[in-house]
Protein backbone atom coordinates (compact mmCIF):
# COMPACT_ATOMS: atom_id res chain seq x y z
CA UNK A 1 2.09 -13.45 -30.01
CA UNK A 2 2.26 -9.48 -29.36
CA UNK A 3 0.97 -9.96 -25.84
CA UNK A 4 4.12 -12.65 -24.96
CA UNK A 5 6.71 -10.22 -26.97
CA UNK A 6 5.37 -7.04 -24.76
CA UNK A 7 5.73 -9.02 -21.58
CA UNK A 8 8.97 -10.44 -22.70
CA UNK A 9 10.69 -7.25 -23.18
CA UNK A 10 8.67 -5.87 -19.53
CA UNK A 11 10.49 -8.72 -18.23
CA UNK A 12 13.89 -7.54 -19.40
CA UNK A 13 13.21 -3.75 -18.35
CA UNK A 14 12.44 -5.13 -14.91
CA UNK A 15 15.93 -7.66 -15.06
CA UNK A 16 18.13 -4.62 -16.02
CA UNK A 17 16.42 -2.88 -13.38
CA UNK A 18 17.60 -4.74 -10.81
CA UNK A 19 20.77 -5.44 -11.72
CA UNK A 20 22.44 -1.82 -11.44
CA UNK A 21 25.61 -1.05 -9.50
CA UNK A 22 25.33 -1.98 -5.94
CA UNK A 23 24.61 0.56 -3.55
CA UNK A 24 25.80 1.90 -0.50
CA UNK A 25 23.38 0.54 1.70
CA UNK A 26 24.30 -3.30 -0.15
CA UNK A 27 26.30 -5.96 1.74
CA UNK A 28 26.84 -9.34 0.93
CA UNK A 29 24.37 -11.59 2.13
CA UNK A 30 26.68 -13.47 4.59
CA UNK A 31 27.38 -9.88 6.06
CA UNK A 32 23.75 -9.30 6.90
CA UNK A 33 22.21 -10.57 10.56
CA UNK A 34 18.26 -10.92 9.56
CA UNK A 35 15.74 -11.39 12.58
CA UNK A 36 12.91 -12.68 10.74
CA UNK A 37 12.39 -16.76 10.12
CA UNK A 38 8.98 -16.99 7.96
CA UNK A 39 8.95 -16.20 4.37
CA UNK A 40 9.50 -12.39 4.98
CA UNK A 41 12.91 -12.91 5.86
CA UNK A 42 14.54 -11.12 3.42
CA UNK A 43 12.24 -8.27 2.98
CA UNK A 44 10.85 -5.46 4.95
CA UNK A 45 7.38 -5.57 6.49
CA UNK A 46 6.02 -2.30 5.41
CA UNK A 47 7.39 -1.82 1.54
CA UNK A 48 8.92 -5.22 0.61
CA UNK A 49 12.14 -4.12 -0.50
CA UNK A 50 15.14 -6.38 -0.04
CA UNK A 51 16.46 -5.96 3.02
CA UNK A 52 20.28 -7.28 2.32
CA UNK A 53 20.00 -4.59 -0.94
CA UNK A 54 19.01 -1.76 1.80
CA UNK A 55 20.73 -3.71 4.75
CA UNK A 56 22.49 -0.37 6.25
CA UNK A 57 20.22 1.27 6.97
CA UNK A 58 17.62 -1.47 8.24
CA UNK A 59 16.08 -1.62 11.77
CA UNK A 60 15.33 -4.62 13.86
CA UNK A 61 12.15 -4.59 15.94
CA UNK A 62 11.06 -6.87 18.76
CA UNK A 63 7.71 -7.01 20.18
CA UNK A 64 6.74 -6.66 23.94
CA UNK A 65 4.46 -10.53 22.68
CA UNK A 66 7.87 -11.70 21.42
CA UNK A 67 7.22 -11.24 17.31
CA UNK A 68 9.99 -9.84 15.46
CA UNK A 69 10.20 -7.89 12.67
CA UNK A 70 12.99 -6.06 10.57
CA UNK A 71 12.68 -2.64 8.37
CA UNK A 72 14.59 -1.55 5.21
CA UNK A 73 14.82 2.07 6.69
CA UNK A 74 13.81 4.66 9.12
CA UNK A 75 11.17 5.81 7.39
CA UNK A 76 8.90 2.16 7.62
CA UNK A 77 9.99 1.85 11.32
CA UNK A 78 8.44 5.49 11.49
CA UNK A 79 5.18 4.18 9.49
CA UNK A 80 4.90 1.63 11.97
CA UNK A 81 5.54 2.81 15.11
CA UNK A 82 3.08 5.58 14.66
CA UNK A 83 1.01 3.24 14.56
CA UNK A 84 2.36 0.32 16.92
CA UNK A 85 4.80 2.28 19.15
CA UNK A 86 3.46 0.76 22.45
CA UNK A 87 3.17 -2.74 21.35
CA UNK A 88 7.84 -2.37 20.85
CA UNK A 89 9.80 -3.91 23.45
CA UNK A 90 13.51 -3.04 21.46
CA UNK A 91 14.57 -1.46 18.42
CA UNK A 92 18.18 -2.14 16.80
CA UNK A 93 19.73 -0.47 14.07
CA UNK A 94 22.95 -1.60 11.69
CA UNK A 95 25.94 0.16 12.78
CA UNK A 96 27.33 1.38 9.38
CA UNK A 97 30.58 0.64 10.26
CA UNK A 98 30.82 -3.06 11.63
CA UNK A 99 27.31 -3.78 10.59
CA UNK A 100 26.20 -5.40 13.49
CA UNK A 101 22.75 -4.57 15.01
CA UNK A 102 23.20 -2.54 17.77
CA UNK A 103 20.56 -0.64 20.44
CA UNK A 104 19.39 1.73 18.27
CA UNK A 105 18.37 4.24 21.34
CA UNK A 106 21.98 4.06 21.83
CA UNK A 107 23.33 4.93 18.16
CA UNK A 108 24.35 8.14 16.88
CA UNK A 109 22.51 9.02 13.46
CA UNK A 110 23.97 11.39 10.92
CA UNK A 111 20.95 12.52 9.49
CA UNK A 112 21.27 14.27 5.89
CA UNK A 113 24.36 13.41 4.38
CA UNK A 114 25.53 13.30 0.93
CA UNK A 115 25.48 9.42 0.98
CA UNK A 116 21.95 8.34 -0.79
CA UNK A 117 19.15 7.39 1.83
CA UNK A 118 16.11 4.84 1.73
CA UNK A 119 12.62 5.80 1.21
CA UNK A 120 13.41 9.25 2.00
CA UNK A 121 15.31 12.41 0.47
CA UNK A 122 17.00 12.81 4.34
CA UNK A 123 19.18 9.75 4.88
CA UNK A 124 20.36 8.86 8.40
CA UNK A 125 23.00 6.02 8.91
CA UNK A 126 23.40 5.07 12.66
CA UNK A 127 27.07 4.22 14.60
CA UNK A 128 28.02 2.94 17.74
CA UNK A 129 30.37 5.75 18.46
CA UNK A 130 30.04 9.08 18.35
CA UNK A 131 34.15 8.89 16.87
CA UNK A 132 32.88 6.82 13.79
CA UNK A 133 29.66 9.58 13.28
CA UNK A 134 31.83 11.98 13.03
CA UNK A 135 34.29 10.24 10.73
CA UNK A 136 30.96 9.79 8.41
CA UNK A 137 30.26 13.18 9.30
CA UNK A 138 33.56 15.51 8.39
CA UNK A 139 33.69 13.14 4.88
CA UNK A 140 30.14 13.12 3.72
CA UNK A 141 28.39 16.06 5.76
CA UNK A 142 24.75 15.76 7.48
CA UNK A 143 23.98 16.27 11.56
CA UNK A 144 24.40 13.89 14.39
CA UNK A 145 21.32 12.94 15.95
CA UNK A 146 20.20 10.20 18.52
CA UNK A 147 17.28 8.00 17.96
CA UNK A 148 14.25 10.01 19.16
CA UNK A 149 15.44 13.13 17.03
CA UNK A 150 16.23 11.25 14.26
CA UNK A 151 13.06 9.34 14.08
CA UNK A 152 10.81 12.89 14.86
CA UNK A 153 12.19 14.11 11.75
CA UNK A 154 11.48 10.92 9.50
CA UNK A 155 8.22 10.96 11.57
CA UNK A 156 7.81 14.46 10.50
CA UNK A 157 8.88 13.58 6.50
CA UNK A 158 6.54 10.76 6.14
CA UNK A 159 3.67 12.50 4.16
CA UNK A 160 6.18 14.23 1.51
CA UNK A 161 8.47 11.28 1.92
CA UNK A 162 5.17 8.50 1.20
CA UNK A 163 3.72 11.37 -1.49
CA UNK A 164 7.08 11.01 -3.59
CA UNK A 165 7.25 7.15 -3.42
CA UNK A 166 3.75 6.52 -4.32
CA UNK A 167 4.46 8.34 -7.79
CA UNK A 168 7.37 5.96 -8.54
CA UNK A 169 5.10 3.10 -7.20
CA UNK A 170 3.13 3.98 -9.40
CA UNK A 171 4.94 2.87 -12.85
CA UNK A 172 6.00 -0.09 -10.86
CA UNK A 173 2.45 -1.18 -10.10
CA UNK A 174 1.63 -0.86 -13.89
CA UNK A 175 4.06 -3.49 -14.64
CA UNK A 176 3.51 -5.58 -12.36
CA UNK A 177 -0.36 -5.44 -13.45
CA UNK A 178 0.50 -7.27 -16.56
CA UNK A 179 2.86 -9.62 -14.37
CA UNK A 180 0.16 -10.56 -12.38
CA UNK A 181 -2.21 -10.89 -15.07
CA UNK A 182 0.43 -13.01 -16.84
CA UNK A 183 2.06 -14.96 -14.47
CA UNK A 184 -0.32 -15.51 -11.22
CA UNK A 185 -3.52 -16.88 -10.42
CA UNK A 186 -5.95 -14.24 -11.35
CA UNK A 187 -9.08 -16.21 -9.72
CA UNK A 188 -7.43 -16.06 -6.36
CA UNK A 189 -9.27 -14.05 -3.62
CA UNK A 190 -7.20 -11.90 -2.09
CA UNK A 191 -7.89 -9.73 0.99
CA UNK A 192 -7.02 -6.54 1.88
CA UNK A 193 -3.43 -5.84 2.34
CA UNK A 194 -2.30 -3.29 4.99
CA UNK A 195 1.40 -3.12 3.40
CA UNK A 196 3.00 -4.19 0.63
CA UNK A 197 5.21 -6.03 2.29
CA UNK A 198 1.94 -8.70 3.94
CA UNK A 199 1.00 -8.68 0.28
CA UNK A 200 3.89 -9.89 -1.11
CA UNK A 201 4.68 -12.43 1.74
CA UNK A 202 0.97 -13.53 1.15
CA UNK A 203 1.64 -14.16 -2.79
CA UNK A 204 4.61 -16.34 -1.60
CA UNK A 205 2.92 -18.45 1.46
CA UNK A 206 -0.74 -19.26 -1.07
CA UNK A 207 1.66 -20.05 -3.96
CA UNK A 208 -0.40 -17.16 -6.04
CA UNK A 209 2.60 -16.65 -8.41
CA UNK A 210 5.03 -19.60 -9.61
CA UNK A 211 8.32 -19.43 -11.14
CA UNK A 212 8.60 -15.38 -10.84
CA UNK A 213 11.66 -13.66 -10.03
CA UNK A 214 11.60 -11.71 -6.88
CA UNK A 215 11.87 -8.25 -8.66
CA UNK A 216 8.51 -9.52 -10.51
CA UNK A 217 6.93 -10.43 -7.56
CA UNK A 218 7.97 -7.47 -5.44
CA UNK A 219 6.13 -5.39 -8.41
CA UNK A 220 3.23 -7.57 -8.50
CA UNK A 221 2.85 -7.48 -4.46
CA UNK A 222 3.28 -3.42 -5.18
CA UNK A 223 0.21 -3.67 -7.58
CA UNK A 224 -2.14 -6.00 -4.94
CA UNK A 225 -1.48 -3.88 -2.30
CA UNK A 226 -2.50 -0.73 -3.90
CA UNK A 227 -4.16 -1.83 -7.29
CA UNK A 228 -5.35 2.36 -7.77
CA UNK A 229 -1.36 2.77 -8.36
CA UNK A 230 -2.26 0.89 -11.58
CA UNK A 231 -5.05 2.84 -12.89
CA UNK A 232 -5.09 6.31 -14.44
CA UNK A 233 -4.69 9.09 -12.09
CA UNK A 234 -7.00 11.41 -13.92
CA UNK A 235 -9.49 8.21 -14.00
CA UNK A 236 -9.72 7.97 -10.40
CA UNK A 237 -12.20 8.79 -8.01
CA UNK A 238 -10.25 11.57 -6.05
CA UNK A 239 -10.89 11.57 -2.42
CA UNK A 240 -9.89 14.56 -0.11
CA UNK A 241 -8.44 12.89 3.19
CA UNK A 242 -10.02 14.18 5.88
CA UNK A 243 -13.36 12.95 4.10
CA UNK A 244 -15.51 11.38 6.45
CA UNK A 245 -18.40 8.74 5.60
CA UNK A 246 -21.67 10.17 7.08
CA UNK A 247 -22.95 6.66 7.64
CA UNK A 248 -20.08 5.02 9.10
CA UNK A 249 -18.09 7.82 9.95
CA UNK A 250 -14.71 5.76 8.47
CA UNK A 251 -12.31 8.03 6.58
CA UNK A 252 -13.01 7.24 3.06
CA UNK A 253 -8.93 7.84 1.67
CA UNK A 254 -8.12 5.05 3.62
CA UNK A 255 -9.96 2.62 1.00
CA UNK A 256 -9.69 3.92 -2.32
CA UNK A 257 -10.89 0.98 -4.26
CA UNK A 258 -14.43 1.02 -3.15
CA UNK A 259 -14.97 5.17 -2.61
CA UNK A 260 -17.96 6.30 -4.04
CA UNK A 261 -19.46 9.73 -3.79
CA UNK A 262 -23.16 11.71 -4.05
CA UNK A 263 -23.09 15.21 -5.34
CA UNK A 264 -26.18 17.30 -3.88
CA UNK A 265 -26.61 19.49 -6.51
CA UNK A 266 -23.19 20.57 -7.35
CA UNK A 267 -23.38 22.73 -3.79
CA UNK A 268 -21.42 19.58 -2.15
CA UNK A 269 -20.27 16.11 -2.08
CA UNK A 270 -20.72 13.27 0.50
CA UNK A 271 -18.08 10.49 0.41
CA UNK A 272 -18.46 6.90 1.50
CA UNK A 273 -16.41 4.09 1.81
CA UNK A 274 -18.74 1.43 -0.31
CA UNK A 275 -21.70 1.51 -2.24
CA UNK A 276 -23.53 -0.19 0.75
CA UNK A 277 -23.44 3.10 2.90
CA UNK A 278 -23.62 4.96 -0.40
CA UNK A 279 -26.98 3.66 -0.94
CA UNK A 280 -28.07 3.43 2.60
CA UNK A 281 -27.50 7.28 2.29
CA UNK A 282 -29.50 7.83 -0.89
CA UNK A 283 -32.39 6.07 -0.07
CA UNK A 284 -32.62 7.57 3.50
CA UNK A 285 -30.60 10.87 4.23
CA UNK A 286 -32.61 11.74 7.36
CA UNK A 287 -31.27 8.81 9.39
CA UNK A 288 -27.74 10.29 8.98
CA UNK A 289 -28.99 14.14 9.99
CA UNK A 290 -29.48 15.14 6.07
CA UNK A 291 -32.71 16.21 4.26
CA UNK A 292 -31.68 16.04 0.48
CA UNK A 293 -34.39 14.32 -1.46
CA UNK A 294 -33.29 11.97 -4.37
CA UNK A 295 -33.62 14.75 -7.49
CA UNK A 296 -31.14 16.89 -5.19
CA UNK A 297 -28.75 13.59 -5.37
CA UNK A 298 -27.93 13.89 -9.09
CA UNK A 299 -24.51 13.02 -9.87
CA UNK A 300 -23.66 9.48 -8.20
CA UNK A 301 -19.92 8.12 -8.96
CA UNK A 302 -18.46 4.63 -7.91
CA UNK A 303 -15.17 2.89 -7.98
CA UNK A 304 -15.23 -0.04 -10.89
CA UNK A 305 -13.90 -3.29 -9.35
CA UNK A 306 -11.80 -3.81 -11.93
CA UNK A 307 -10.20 -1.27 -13.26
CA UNK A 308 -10.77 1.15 -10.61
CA UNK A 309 -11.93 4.29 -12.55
CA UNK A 310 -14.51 6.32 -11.21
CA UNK A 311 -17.57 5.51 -13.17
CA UNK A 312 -20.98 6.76 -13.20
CA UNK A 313 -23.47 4.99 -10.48
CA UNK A 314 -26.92 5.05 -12.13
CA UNK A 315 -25.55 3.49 -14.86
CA UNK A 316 -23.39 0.62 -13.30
CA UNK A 317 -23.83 -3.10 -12.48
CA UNK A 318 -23.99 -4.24 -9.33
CA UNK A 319 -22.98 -8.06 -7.83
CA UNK A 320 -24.88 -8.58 -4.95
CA UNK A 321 -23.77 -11.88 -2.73
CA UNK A 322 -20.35 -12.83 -3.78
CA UNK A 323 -17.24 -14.02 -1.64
CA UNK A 324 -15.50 -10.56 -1.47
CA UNK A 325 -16.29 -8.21 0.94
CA UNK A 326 -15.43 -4.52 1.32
CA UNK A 327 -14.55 -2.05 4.68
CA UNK A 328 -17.87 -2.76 5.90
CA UNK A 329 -18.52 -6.46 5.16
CA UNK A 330 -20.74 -7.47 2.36
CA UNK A 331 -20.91 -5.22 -0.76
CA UNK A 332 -22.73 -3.91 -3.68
CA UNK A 333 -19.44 -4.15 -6.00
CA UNK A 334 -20.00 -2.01 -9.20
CA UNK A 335 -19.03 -2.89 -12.74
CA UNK A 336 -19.16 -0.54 -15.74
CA UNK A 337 -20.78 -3.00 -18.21
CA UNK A 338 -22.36 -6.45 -17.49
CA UNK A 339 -19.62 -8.46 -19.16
CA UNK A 340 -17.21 -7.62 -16.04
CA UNK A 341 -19.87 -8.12 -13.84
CA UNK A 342 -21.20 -11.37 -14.95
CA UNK A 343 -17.10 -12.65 -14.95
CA UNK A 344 -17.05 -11.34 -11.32
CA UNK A 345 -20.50 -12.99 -10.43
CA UNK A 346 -19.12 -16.59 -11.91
CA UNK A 347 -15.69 -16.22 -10.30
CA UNK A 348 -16.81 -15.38 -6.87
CA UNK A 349 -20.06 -16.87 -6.42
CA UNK A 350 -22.16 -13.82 -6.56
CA UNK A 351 -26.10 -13.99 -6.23
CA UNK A 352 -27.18 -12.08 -8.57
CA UNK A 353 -26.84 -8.34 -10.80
CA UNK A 354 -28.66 -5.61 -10.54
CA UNK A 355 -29.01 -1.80 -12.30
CA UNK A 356 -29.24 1.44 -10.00
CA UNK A 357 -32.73 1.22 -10.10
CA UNK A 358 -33.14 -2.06 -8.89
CA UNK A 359 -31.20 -1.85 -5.98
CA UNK A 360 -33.99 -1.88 -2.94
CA UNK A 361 -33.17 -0.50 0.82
CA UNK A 362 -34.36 -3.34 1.89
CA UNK A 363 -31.22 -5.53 0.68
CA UNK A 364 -28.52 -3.36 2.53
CA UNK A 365 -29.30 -4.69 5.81
């Protein structure tokens, strides 16, 4: 009975979240020209926000193979074409003023005004004149920019800017923990999301969540995309970014929930990006150009499935052979008692369990 009050009242918090004041960047919907026609329609690629709610300052992307995709802000397109940048064929942008897309390397940006941005502290509205910019400009202050500058500096903003919104994220992806919990399918496998945008349009296409709001499910997709949001900071396995596995040489930040790391006596630390490679390490360093022996390899730490808290390795369970694989295909996945694991093991067809010490070399190939 506590459990449905707690989510009731979550529920409410999240309603009376949504529901303040409109903002700047809000037109009606009937005011709004959106590219997309699949599910995504109405929400941006990259963070999943709404994209008639942030509709201003949205771009409109077409791809040199003819896909089409739309951005709340600046600061996504930025995330994506750093990534993507020679796969664009056009780029649009909302004129603030008529709110019509227009060629967005043709737009004049105020960048840093007074008006509120999105997903950045440095807003940028686009126009179609340079008149209306600096209309914009003498009432609400900020610089005129075109399209390259503009985008260098959101380019340039993206780790503070992406630092800042993981934090709020983060209270976001608690809740929508207990939504999912509550209100989806919780034996669905799900793969690996690369935004939280795929995640959430991948909740909607497999029917994972039913009769959920869209402010529920965009805090739900938040939480599958990046379930270490969820989980105590001070719990987590802390990964410095420009760690490098030595056995696969894959930068280990990237995957969080399945980081695992040997200390060689406390002198320094060897990440990896699964237990596989973790273990391929331990049992033979020399392969990979190190000569530790095992008693050097003391401390061992792994990322629990579940929770995702950094938990001691010589003392975890380990599903071997189950339907879920991690960076580097099939995985050891480590549990911190063998209640979790044996749940995991029934739910996704896992072989068998095994304890540190019976985990052999020769299974990891």
């Amino acid at each position: 009975m506590l459990k449905r009050i707690s989510l009731f009242l979550l529920l409410i918090s999240i309603s009376l979240f949504a529901s303040q004041n409109k903002m700047f960047q809000t037109v009606d919907e009937n005011q709004a020209t959106l590219v997309k026609t699949d599910t995504s329609k109405h929400f941006c690629n990259v963070c999943g926000m709404d994209l008639v709610k942030f509709y201003k300052t949205s771009h409109a992307v077409e791809f040199k193979n003819g896909h089409k995709e739309q951005y709340c802000s600046l600061h996504c397109f930025a995330n994506i074409n750093k990534k993507f940048g020679k796969l664009i064929k056009k780029v649009q942008v909302v004129n603030t003023k008529t709110l019509e897309l227009i060629d967005a390397k043709k737009a004049f940006y105020v960048v840093g005004s007074s008006v509120k941005g999105t997903m950045s502290m440095t807003s940028k509205y686009a126009f179609l004149s340079k008149k209306d910019a600096l209309e914009f400009q003498k009432e609400h202050g900020g610089e005129i920019k075109t399209f390259d500058e503009a985008l260098k500096i959101a380019t340039a903003d993206l780790t503070n800017d992406n630092k800042k919104i993981d934090k709020k994220r983060a209270k976001v992806a608690k809740k929508g923990k207990k939504i999912y919990e509550a209100l989806c399918d919780n034996k669905a496998q799900l793969p690996d999301f690369n935004s939280i945008g795929e995640a959430k349009k991948y909740l909607i296409d497999n029917k994972i969540c039913k009769n959920i709001k869209p402010n529920m499910l965009q805090a739900a997709a938040i939480y599958k995309y990046d379930p270490s949001l969820a989980t105590n900071q001070n719990k987590k396995l802390s990964v410095p970014k420009d760690a490098k596995c030595p056995v696969c040489g894959m930068y280990v930040a990237k995957y969080p929930k399945w980081a695992a790391k040997i200390e060689v006596n406390k002198t320094h630390t060897h990440y990896f990006d699964g237990t596989k490679d973790m273990f391929k390490f331990y049992f033979n360093p020399k392969k990979y150009a190190h000569t530790h022996t095992k008693e050097q390899m003391k401390n061992i730490t792994v990322t629990d499935y579940y929770t995702l808290e950094a938990i001691d390795g010589k003392s975890a369970f380990y599903v071997v052979g189950s339907n879920v694989y991690g960076p580097m295909g099939e995985e050891l996945i480590p549990f911190k008692d063998e209640k979790s694991a044996n749940a995991f093991k029934n739910s996704h067809y896992g072989k068998k369990i095994l304890k540190f010490e019976e985990v052999k070399e020769s299974m990891l190939y």
